[in-house]
Protein backbone atom coordinates (compact mmCIF):
# COMPACT_ATOMS: atom_id res chain seq x y z
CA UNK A 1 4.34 -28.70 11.11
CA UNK A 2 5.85 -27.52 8.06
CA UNK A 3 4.26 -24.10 8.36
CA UNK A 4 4.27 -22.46 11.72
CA UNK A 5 0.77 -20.27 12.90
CA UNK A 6 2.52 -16.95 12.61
CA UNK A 7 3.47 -17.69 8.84
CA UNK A 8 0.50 -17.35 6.23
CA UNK A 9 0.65 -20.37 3.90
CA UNK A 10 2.68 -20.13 0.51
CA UNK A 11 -0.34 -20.55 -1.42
CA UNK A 12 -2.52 -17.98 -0.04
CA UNK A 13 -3.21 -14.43 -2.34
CA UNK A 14 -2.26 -11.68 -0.48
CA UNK A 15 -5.16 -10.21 1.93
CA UNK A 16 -6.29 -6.80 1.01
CA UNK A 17 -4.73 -5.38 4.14
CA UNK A 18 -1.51 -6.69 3.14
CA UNK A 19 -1.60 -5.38 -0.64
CA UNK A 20 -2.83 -2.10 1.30
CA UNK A 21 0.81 -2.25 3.29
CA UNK A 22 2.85 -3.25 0.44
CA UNK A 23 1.39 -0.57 -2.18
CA UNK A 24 2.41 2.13 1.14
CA UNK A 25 5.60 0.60 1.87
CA UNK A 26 6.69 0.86 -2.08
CA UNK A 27 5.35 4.32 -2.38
CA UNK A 28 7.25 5.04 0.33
CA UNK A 29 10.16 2.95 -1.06
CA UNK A 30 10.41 0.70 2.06
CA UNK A 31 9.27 -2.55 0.63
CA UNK A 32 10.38 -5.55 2.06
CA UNK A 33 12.31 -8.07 -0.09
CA UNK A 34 9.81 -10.62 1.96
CA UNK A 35 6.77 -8.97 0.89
CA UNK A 36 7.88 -7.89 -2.67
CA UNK A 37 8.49 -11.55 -3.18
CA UNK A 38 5.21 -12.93 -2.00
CA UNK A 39 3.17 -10.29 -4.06
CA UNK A 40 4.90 -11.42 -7.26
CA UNK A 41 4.23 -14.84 -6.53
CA UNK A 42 0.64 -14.28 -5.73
CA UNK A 43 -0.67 -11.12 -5.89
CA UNK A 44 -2.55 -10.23 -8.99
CA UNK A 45 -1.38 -7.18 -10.79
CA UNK A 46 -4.29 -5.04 -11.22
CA UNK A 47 -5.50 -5.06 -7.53
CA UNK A 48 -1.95 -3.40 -7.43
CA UNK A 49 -2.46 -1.29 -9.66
CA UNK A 50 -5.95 0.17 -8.91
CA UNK A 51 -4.76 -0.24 -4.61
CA UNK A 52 -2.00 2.14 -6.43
CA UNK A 53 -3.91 4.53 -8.38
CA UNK A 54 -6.60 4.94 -5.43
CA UNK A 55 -3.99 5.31 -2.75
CA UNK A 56 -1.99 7.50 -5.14
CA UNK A 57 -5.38 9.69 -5.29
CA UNK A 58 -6.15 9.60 -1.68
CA UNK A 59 -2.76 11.22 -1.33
CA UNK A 60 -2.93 13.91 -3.48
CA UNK A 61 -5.78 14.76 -2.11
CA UNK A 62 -4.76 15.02 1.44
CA UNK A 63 -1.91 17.06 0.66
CA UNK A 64 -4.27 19.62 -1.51
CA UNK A 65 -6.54 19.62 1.80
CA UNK A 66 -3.44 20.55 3.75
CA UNK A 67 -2.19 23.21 1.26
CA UNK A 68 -5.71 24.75 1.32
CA UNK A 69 -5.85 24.56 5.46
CA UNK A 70 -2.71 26.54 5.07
CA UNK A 71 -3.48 29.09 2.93
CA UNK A 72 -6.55 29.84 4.40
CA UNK A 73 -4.98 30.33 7.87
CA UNK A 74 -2.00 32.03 6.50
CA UNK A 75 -3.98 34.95 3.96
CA UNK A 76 -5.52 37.77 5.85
């Protein structure tokens, strides 16, 4: 009963969904001291860092596919 249901265990990696949520949240710069910790503790760096490049890429990308929507509305 040392670990209640709702917590993950203390041992566990991070899932991918939750390395997914902490590379948003510190893009963002809303990371959680809670989360920060646990992905230090466990996480592995490079999954950070290619979550981060990838994410970093879908992003640019998106907002180039916005400017573009824009610009071809706005131009006669």
């Amino acid at each position: 009963m040392d670990n209640p249901s709702n917590d993950p265990p203390d041992n566990k990696p991070p899932t991918l969904w939750q390395m997914l949520h902490s590379v948003m949240a510190a893009a963002f710069g809303v990371q959680s001291q809670k989360n920060r910790a646990r992905d230090f503790t466990h996480g592995k760096p490079s999954h950070f860092v290619i979550l981060g490049i990838v994410f970093t890429a879908v992003f640019a990308l998106i907002l180039l596919g916005i400017v573009q929507l824009v610009l071809h509305f706005a131009l006669p």
